[in-house]
C-alpha atoms as a PDB file:
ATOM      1  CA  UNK A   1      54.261  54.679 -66.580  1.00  0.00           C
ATOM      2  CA  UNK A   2      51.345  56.605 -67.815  1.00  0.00           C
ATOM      3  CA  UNK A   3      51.394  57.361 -71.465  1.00  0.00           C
ATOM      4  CA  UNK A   4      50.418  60.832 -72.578  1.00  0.00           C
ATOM      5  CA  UNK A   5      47.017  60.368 -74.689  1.00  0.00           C
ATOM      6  CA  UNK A   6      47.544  60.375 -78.409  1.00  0.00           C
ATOM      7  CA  UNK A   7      43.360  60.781 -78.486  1.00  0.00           C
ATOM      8  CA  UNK A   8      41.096  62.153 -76.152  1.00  0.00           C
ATOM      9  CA  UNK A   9      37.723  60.806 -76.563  1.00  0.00           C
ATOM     10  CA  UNK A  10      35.541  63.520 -75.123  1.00  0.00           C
ATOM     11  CA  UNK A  11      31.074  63.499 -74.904  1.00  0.00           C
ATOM     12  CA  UNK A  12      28.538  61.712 -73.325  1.00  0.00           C
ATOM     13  CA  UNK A  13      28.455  58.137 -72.245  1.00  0.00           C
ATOM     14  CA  UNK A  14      25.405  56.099 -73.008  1.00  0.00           C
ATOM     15  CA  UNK A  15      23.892  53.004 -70.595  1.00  0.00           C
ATOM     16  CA  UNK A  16      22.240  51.239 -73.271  1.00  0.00           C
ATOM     17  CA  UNK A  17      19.541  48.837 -73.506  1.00  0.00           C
ATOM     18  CA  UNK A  18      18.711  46.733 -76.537  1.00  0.00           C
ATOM     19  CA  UNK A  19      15.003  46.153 -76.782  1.00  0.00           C
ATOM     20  CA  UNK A  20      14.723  42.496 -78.433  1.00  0.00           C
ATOM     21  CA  UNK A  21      12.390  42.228 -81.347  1.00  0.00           C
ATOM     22  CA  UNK A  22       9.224  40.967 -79.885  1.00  0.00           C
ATOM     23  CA  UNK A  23       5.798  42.748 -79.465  1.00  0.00           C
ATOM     24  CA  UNK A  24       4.675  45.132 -77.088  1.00  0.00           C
ATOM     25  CA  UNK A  25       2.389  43.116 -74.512  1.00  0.00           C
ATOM     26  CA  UNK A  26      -1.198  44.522 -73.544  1.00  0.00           C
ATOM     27  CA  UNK A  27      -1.555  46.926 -70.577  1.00  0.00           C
ATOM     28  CA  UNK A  28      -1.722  45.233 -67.153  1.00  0.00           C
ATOM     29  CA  UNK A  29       0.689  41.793 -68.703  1.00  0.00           C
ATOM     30  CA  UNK A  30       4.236  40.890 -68.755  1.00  0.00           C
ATOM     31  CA  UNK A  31       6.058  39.851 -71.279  1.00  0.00           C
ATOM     32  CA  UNK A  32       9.521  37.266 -70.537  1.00  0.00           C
ATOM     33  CA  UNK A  33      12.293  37.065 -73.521  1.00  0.00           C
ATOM     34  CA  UNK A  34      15.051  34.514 -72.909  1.00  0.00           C
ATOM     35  CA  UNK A  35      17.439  37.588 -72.970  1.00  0.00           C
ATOM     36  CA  UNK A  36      17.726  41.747 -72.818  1.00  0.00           C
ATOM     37  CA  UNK A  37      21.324  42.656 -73.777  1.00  0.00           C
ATOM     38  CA  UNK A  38      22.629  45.798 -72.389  1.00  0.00           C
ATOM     39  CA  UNK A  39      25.928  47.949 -72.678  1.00  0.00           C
ATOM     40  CA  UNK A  40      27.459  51.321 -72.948  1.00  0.00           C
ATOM     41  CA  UNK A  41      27.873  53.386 -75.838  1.00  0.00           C
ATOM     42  CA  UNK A  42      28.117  56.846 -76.963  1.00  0.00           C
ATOM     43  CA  UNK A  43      31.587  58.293 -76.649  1.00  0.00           C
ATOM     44  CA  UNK A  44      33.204  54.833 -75.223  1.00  0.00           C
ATOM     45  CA  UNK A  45      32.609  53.619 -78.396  1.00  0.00           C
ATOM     46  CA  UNK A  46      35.219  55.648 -80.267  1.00  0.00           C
ATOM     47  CA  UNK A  47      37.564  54.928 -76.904  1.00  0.00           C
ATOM     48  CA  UNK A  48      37.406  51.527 -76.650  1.00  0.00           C
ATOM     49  CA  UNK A  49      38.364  50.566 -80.442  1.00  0.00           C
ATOM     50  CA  UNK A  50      40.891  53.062 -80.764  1.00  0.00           C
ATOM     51  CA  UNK A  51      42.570  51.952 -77.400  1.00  0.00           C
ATOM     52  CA  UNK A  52      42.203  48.374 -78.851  1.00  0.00           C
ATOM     53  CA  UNK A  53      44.283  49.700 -81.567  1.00  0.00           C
ATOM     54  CA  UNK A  54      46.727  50.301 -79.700  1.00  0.00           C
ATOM     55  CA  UNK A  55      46.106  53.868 -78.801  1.00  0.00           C
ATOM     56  CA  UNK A  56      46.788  55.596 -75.771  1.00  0.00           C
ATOM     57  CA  UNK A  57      43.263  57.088 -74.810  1.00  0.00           C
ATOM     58  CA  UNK A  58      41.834  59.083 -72.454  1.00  0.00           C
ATOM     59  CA  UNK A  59      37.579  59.243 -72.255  1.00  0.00           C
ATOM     60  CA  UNK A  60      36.518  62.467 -70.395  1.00  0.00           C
ATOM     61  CA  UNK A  61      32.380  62.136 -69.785  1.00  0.00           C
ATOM     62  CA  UNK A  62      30.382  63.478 -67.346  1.00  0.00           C
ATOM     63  CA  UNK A  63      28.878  61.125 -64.544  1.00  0.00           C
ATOM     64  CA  UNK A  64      26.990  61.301 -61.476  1.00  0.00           C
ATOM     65  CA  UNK A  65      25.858  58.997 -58.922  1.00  0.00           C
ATOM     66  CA  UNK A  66      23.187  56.976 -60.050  1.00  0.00           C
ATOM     67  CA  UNK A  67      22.702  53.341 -60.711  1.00  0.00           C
ATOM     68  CA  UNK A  68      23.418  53.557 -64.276  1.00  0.00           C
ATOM     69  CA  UNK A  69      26.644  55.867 -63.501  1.00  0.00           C
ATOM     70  CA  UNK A  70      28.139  53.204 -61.404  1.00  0.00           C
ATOM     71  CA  UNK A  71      27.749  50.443 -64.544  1.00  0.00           C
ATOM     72  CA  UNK A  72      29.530  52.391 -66.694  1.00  0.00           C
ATOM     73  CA  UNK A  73      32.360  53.592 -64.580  1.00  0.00           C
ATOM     74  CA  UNK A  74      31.961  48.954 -63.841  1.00  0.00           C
ATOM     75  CA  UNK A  75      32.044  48.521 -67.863  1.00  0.00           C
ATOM     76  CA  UNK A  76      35.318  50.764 -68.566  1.00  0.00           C
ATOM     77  CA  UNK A  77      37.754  49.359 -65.289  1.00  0.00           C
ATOM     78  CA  UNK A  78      36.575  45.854 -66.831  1.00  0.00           C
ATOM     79  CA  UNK A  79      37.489  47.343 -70.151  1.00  0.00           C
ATOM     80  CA  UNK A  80      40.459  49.041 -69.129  1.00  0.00           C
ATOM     81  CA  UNK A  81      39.194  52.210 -70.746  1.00  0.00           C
ATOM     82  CA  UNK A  82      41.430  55.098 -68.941  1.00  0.00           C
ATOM     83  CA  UNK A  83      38.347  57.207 -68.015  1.00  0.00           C
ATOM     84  CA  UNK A  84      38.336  60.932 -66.706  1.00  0.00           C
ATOM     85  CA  UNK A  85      34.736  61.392 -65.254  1.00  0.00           C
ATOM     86  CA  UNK A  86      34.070  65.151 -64.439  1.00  0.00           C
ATOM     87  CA  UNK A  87      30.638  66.148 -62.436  1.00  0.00           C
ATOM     88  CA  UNK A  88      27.379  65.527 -63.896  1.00  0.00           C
ATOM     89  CA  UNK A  89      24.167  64.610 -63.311  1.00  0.00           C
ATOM     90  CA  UNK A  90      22.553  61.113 -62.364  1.00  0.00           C
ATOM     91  CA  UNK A  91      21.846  59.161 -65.091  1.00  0.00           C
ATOM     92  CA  UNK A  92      22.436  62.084 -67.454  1.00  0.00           C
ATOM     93  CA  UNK A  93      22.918  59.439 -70.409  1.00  0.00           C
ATOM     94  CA  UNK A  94      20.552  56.350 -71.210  1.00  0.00           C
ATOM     95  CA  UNK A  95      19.739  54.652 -74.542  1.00  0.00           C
ATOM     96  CA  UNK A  96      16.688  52.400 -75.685  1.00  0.00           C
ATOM     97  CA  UNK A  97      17.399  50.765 -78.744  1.00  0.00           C
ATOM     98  CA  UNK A  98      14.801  49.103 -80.784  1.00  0.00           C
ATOM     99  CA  UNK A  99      15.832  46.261 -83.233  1.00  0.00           C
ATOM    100  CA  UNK A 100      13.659  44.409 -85.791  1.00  0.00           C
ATOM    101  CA  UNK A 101      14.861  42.345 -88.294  1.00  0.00           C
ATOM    102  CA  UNK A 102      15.457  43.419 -91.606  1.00  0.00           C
ATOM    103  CA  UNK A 103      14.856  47.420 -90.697  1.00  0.00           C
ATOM    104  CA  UNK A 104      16.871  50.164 -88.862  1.00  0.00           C
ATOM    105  CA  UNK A 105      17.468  50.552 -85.593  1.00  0.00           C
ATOM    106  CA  UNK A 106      15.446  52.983 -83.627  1.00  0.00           C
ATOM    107  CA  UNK A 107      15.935  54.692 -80.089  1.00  0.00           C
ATOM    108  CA  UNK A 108      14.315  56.479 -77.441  1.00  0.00           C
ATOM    109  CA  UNK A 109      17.590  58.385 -75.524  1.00  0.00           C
ATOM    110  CA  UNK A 110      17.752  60.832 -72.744  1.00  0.00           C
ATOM    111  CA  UNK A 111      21.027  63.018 -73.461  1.00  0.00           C
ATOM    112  CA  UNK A 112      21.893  65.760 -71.289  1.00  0.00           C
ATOM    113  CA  UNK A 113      24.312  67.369 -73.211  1.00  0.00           C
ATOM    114  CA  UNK A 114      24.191  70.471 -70.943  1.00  0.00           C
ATOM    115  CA  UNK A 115      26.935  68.689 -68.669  1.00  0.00           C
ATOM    116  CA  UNK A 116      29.496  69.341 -71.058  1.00  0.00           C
ATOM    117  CA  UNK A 117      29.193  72.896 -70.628  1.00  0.00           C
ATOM    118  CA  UNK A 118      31.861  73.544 -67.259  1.00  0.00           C
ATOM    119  CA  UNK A 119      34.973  74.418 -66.943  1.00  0.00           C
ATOM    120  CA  UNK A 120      36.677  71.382 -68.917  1.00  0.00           C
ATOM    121  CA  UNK A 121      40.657  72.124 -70.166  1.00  0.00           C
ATOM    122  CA  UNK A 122      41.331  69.841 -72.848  1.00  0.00           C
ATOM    123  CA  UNK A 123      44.666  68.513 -73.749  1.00  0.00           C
ATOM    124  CA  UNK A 124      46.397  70.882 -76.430  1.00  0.00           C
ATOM    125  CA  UNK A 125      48.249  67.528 -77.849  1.00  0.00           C
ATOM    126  CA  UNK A 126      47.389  65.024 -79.988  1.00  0.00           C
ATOM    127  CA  UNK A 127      43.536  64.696 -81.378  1.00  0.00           C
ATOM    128  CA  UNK A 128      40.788  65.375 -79.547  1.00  0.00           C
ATOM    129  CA  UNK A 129      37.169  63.609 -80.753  1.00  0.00           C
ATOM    130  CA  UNK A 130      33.577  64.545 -80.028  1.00  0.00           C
ATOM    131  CA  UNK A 131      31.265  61.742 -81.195  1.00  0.00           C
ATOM    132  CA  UNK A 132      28.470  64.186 -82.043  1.00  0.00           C
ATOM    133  CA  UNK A 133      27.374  67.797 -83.248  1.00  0.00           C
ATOM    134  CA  UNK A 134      25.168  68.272 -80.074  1.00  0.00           C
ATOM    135  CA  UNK A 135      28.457  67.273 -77.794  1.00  0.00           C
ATOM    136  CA  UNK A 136      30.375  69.759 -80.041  1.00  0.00           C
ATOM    137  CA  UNK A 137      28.182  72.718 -80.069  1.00  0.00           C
ATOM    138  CA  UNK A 138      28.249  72.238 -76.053  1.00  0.00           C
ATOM    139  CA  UNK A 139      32.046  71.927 -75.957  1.00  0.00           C
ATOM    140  CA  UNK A 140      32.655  74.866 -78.155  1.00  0.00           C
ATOM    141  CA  UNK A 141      34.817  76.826 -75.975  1.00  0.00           C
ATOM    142  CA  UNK A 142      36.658  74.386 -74.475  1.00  0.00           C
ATOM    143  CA  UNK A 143      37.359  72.917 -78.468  1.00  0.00           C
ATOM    144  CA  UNK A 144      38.680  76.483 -79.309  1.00  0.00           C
ATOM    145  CA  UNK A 145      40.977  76.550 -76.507  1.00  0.00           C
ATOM    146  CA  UNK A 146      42.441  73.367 -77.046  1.00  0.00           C
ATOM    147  CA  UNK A 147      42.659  73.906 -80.932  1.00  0.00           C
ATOM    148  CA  UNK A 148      44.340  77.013 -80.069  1.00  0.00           C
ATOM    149  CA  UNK A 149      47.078  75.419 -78.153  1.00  0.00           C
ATOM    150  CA  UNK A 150      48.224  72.654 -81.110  1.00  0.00           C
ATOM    151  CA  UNK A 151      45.653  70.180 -80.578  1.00  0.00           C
ATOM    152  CA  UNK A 152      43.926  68.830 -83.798  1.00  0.00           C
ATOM    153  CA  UNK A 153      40.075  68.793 -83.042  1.00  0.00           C
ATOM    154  CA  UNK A 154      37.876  65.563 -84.869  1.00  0.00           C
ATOM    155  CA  UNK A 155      33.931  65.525 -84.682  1.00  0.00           C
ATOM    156  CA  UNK A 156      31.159  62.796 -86.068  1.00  0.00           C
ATOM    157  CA  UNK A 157      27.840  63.705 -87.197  1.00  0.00           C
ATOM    158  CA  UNK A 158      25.278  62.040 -84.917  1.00  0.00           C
ATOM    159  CA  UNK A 159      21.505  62.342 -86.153  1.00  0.00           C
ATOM    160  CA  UNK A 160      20.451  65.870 -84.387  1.00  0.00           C
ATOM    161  CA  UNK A 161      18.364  67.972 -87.223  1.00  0.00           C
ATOM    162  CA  UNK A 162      18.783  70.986 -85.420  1.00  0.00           C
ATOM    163  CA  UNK A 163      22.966  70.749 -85.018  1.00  0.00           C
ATOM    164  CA  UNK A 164      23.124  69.620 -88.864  1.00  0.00           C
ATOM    165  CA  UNK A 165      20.856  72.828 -90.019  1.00  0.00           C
ATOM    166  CA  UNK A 166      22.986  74.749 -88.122  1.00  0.00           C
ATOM    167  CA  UNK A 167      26.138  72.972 -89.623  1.00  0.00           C
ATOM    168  CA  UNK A 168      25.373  73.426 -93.198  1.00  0.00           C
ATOM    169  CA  UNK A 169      24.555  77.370 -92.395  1.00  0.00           C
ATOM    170  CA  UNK A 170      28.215  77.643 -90.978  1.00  0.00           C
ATOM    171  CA  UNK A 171      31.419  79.564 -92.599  1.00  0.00           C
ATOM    172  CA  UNK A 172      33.952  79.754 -90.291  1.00  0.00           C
ATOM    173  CA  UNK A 173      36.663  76.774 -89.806  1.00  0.00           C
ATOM    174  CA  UNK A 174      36.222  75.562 -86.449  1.00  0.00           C
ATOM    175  CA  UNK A 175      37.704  71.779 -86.434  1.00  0.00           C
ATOM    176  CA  UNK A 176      40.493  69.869 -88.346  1.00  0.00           C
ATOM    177  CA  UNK A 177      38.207  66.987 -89.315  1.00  0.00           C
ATOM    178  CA  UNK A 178      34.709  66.346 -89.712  1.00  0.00           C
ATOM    179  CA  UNK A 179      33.258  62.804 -90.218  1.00  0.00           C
ATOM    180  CA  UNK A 180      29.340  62.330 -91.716  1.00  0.00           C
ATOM    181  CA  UNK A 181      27.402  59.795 -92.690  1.00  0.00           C
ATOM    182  CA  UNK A 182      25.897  60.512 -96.576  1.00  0.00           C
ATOM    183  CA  UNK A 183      22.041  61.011 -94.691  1.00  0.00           C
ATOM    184  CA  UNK A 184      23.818  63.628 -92.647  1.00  0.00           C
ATOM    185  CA  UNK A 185      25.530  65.409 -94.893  1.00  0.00           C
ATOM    186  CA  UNK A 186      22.870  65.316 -97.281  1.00  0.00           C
ATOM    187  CA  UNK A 187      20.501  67.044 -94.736  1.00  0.00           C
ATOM    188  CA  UNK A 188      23.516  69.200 -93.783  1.00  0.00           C
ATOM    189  CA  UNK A 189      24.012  71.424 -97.002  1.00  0.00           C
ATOM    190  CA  UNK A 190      20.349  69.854 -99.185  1.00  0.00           C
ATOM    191  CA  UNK A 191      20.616  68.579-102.265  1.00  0.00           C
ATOM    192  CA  UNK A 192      21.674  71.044-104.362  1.00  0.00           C
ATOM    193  CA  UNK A 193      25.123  71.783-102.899  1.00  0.00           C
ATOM    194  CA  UNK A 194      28.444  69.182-103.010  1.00  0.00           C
ATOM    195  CA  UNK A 195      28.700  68.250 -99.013  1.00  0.00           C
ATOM    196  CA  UNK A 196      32.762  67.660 -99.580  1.00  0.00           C
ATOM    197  CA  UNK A 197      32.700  71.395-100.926  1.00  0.00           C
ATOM    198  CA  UNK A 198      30.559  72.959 -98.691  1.00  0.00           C
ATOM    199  CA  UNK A 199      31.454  71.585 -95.364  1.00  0.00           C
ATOM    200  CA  UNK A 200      35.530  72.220 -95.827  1.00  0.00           C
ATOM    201  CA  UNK A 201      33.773  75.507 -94.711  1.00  0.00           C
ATOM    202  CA  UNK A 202      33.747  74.517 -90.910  1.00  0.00           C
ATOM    203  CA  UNK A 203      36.669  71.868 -91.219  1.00  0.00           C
ATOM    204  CA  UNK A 204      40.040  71.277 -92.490  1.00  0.00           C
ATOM    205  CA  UNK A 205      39.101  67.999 -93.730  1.00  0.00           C
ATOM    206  CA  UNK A 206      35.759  65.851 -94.690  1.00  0.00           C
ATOM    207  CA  UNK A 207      34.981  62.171 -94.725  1.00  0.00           C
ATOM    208  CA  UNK A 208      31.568  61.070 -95.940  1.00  0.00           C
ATOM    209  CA  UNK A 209      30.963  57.189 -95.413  1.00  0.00           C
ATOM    210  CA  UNK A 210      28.184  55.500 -97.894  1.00  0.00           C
ATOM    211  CA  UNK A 211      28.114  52.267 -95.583  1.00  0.00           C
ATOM    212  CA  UNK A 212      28.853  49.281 -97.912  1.00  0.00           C
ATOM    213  CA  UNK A 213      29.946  52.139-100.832  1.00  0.00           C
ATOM    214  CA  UNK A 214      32.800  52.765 -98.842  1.00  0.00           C
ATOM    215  CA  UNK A 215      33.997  56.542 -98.533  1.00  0.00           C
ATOM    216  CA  UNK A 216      34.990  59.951 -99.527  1.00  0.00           C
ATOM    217  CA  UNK A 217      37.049  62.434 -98.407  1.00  0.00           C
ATOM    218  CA  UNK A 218      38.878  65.393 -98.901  1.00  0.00           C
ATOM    219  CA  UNK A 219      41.641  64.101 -96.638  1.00  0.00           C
ATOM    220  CA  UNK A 220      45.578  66.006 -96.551  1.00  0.00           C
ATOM    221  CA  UNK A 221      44.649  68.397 -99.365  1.00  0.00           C
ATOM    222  CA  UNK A 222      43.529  65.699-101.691  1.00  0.00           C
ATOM    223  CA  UNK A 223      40.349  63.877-102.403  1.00  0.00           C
ATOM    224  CA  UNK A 224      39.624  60.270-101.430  1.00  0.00           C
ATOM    225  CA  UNK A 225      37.770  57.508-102.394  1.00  0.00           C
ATOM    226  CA  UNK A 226      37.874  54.286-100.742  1.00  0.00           C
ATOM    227  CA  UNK A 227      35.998  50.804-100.406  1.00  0.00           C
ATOM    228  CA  UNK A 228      34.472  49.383 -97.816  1.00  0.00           C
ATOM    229  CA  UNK A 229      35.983  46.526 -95.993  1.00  0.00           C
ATOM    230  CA  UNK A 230      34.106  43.263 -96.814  1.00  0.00           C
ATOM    231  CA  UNK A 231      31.791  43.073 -92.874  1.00  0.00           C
ATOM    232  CA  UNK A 232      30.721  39.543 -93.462  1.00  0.00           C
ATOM    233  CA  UNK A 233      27.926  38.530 -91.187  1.00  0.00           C
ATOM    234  CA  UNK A 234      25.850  41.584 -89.129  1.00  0.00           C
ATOM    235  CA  UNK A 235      24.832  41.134 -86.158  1.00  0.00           C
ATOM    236  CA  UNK A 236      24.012  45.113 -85.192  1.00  0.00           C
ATOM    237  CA  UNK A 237      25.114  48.161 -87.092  1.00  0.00           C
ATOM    238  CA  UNK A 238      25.163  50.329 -83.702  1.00  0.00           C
ATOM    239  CA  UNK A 239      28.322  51.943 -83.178  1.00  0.00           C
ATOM    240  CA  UNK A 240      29.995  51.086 -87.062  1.00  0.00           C
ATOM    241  CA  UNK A 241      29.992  54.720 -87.245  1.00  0.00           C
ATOM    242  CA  UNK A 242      32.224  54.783 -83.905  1.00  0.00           C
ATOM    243  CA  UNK A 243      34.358  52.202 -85.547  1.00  0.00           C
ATOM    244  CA  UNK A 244      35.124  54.095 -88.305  1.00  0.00           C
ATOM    245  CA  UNK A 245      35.826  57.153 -86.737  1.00  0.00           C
ATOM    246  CA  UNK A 246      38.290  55.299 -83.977  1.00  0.00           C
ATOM    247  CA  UNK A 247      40.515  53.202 -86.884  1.00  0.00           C
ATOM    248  CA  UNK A 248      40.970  56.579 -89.103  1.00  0.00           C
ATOM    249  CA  UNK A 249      42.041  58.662 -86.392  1.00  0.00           C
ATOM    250  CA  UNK A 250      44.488  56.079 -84.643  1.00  0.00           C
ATOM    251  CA  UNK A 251      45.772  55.485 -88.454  1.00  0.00           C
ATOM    252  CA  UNK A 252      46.195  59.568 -88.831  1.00  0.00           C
ATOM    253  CA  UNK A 253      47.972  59.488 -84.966  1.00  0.00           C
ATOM    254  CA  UNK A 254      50.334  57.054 -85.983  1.00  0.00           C
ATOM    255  CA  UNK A 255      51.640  58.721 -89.110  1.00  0.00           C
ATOM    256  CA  UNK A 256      49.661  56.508 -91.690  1.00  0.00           C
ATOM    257  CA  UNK A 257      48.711  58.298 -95.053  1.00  0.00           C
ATOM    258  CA  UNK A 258      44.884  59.368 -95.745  1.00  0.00           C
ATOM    259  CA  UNK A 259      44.243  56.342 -97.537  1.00  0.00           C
ATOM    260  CA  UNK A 260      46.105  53.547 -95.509  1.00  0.00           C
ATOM    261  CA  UNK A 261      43.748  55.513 -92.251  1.00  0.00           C
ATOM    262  CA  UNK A 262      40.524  55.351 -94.668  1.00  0.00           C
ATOM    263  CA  UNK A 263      41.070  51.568 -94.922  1.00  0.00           C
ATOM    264  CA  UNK A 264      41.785  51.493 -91.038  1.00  0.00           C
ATOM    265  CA  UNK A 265      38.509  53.199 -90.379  1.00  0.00           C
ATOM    266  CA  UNK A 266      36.532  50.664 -92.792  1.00  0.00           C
ATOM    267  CA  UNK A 267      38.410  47.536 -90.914  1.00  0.00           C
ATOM    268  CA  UNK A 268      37.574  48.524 -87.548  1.00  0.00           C
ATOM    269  CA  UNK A 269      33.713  49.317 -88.842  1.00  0.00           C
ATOM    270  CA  UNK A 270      33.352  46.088 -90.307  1.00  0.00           C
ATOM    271  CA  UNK A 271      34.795  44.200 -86.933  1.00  0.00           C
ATOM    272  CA  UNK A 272      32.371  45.528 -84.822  1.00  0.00           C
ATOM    273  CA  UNK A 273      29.510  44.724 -87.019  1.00  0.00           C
ATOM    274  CA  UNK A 274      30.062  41.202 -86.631  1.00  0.00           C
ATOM    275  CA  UNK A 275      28.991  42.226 -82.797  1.00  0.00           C
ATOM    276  CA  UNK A 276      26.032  43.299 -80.708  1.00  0.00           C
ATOM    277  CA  UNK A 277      26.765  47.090 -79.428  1.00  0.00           C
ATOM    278  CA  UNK A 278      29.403  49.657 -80.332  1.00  0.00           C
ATOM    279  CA  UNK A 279      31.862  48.625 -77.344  1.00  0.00           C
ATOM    280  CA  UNK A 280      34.793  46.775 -78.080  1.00  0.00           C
ATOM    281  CA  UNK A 281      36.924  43.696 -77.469  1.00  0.00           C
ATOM    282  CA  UNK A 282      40.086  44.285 -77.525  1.00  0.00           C
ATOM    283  CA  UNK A 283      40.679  40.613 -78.811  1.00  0.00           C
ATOM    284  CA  UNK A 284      38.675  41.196 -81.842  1.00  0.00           C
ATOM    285  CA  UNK A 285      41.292  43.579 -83.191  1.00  0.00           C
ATOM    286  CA  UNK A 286      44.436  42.046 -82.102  1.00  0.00           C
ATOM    287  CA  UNK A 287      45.681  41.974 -86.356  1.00  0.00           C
ATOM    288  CA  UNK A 288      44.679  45.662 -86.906  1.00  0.00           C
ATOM    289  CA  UNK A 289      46.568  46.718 -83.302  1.00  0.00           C
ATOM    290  CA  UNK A 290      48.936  49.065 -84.437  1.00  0.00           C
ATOM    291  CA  UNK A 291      52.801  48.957 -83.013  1.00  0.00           C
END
């Protein structure tokens, strides 16, 4: 019997390819690596480790009919991800990700966030999660509505300029939790404002990670500081965030206090470091799956 989501995962999802670290060849050559590693990322990020923790989840994306389209719809049946395409466009959602060793990661991405802007009727139960300001500000309406109805509304940060200018000029409370990285809240409010202070303007509650700092909140009426989990080896920091997000809000579904849900967030981060992408196995989180 179908269980009734307890999150619903809603935004863009992301074919990704991961560039390997080698150099660009000269016009008119090829170049052969021994491997190109691709995925899918985005919102099935968040999905995918919070269903591994047990959650029930549903992902709502929008998806068309092109070749990428068909490999993610592939990736989450394999995954048994319960997705809930609506109508978009044709490979509305592809990644390039650069690696090097030793630096950041870097990407080229085509997002066409417009496709979140029809006539989508959230759930008004349980949380709701968009994985990124652009998503949000697209979804607006449709996050009122369900907020409206009893539905607790989460959103991450994502690294849009624009979306986080806009987000540190904002005064109204529009979403019951808001999770940033310190870079993004830092360019959210400057430097001359507290972000925890500031951005309880726009929602109920705050969490700030510092990567390997840990992170803070103001979390249940109360603020929060927490360690990071130790992450052991990295193999590729894309989709930590995701993680993070997915572990806090399955520990704040399931009843758990702010700071057993911080800790949640900061184990499921540091299990998916250990990996390449932000997609999960289900058997890597088998001791964090929650009853």
């Amino acid at each position: 019997m179908r269980r009734e989501p307890e999150l619903t995962v809603v935004g863009l999802v992301y074919f990704e390819v991961f560039l390997p670290p080698a150099e660009r060849p000269p016009p008119g050559r090829e170049l052969f690596v021994d491997r190109i590693d691709v995925g899918i990322g985005g919102a099935a990020n968040t999905a995918s480790v919070a269903a591994a923790l047990g959650l029930a989840v549903d992902l709502v994306f929008p998806a068309g009919e092109g070749l990428t389209d068909a490999a993610v719809r592939a990736a989450l049946e394999r995954a048994g991800v319960r997705a809930q395409p609506v109508a978009g466009p044709d490979d509305g959602a592809i990644t390039l990700v650069y690696t090097r060793p030793g630096a950041d990661r870097a990407f080229v991405s085509c997002a066409r966030y417009e496709a979140l802007q029809c006539d989508l009727h959230l759930p008004t139960v349980g949380w709701i999660h968009v994985p990124g300001l652009a998503e949000a500000e697209a979804l607006g309406p449709a996050l009122a509505e369900a907020r409206a109805g009893g539905a607790k509304v989460s959103v991450s940060g994502g690294w849009t300029p624009d979306a986080l200018t806009r987000l540190g000029q904002a005064d109204m409370e529009r979403w019951d939790l808001l999770i940033l990285n310190e870079d993004e809240a830092r360019f959210a409010v400057g430097p001359e404002r507290d972000p925890l202070e500031h951005l309880t303007r726009v929602a109920r509650s705050v969490v700030i990670t510092r990567g390997r700092s840990g992170a803070e909140a103001w979390l249940g009426g109360h603020a929060w500081s927490v360690g990071a989990e130790p992450s052991g080896r990295v193999e590729d920091t894309t989709g930590a965030g995701d993680a993070f997000s997915a572990g806090l809000l399955a520990g704040l579904a399931r009843g758990l206090g702010p700071e057993a849900a911080l800790r949640l967030g900061h184990r499921a981060a540091a299990r998916q470091l250990a990996v390449r992408g932000g997609f999960a196995d289900p058997a890597r989180y088998g001791d964090l799956r929650l009853s």
